[in-house]
C-alpha atoms as a PDB file:
ATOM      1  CA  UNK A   1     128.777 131.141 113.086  1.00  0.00           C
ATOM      2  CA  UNK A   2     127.377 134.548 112.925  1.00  0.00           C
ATOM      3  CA  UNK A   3     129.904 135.998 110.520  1.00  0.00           C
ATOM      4  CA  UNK A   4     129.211 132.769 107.994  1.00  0.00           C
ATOM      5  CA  UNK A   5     125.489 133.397 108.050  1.00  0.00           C
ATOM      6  CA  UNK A   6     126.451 137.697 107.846  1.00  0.00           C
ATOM      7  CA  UNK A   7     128.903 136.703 104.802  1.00  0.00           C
ATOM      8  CA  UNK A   8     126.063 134.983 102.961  1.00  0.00           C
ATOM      9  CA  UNK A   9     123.540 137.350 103.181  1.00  0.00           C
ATOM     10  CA  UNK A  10     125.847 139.910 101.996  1.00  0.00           C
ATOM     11  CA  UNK A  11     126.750 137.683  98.774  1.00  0.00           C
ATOM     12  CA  UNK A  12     123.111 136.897  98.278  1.00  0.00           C
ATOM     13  CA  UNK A  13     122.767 140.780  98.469  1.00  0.00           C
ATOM     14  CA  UNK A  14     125.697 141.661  95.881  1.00  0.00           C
ATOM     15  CA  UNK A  15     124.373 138.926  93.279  1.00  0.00           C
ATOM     16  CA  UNK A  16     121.286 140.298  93.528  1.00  0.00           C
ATOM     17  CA  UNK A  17     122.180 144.066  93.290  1.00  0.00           C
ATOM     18  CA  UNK A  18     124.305 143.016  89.978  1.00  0.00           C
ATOM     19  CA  UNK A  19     121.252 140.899  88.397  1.00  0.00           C
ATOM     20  CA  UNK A  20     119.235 144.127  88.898  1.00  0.00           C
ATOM     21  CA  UNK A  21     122.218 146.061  87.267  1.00  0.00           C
ATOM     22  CA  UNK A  22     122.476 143.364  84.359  1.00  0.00           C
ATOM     23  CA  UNK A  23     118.875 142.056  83.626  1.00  0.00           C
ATOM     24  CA  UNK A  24     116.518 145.563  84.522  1.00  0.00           C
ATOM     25  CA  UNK A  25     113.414 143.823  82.766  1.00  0.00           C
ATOM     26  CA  UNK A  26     110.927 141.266  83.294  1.00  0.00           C
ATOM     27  CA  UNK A  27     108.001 140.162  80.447  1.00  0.00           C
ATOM     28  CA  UNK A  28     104.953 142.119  81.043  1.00  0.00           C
ATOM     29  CA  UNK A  29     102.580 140.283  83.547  1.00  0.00           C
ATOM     30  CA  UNK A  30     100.105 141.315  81.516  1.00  0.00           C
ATOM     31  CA  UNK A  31     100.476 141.061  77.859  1.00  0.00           C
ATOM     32  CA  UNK A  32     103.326 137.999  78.428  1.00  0.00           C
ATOM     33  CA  UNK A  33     105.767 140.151  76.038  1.00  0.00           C
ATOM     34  CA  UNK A  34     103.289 140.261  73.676  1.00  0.00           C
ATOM     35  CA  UNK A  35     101.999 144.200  73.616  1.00  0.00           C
ATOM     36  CA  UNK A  36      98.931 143.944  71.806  1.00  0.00           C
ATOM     37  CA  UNK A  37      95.931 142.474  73.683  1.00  0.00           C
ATOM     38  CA  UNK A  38      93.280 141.365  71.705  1.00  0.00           C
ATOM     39  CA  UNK A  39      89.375 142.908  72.116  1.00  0.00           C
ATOM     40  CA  UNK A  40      86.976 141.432  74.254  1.00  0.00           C
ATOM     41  CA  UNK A  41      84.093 141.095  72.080  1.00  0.00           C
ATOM     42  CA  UNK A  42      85.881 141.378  68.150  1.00  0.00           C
ATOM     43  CA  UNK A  43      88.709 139.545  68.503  1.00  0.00           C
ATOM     44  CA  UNK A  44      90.271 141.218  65.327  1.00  0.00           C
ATOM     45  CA  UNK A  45      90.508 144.296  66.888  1.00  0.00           C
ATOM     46  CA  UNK A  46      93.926 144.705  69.231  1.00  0.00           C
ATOM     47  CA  UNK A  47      95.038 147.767  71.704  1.00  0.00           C
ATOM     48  CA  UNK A  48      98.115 148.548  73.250  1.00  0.00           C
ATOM     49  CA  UNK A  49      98.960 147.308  76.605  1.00  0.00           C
ATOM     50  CA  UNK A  50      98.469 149.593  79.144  1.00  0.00           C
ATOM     51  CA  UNK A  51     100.788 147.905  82.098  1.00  0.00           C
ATOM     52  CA  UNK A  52     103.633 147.833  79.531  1.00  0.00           C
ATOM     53  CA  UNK A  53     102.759 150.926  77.316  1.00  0.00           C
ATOM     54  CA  UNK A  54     103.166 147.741  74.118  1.00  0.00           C
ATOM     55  CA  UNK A  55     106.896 147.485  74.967  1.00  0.00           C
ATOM     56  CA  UNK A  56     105.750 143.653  76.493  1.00  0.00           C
ATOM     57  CA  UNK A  57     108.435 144.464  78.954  1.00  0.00           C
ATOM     58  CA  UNK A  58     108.649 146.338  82.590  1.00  0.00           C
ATOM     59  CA  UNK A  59     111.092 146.882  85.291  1.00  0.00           C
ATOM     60  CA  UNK A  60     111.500 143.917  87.562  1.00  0.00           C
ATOM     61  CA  UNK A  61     110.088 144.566  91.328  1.00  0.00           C
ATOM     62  CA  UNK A  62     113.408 144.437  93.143  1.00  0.00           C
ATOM     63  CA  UNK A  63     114.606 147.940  90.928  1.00  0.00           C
ATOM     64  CA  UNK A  64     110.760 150.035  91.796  1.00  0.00           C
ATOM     65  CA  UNK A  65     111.252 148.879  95.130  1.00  0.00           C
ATOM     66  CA  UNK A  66     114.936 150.276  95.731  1.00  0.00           C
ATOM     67  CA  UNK A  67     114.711 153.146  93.346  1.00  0.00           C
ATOM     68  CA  UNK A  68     116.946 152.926  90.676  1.00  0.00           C
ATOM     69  CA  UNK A  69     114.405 153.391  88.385  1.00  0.00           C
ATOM     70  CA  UNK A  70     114.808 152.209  84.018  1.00  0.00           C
ATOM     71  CA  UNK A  71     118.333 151.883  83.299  1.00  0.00           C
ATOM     72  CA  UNK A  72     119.869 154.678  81.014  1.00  0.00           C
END
């Protein structure tokens, strides 16, 4: 029983490892992918994210928290 349950975390582990590897990004939080946020008060006027730097993407959670950082 214990090695079925120590197999499947391991598996859940290795698919999630190479989803990290394969999709590094997530849609900004912020923005939602869009990197221009409109002004409070003119809403003409627009500024660049500053969660996403206006790339309306950053790393998912599970790469800051293990370290391996934007992909090359």
């Amino acid at each position: 029983m214990w090695l079925g349950l120590a197999l499947v975390v391991v598996l859940i582990g290795v698919g999630y490892y190479w989803s990290l590897k394969l999709n590094p990004w997530v849609v900004c939080p912020k923005c939602h992918g869009t990197p221009r946020l409109k002004g409070l008060v003119f809403k003409h006027a627009q500024r660049i994210c500053p969660k996403c730097g206006g790339t309306g993407q950053v790393l998912r959670l599970g790469r800051r928290l293990f370290g391996m950082g934007p992909p090359r």
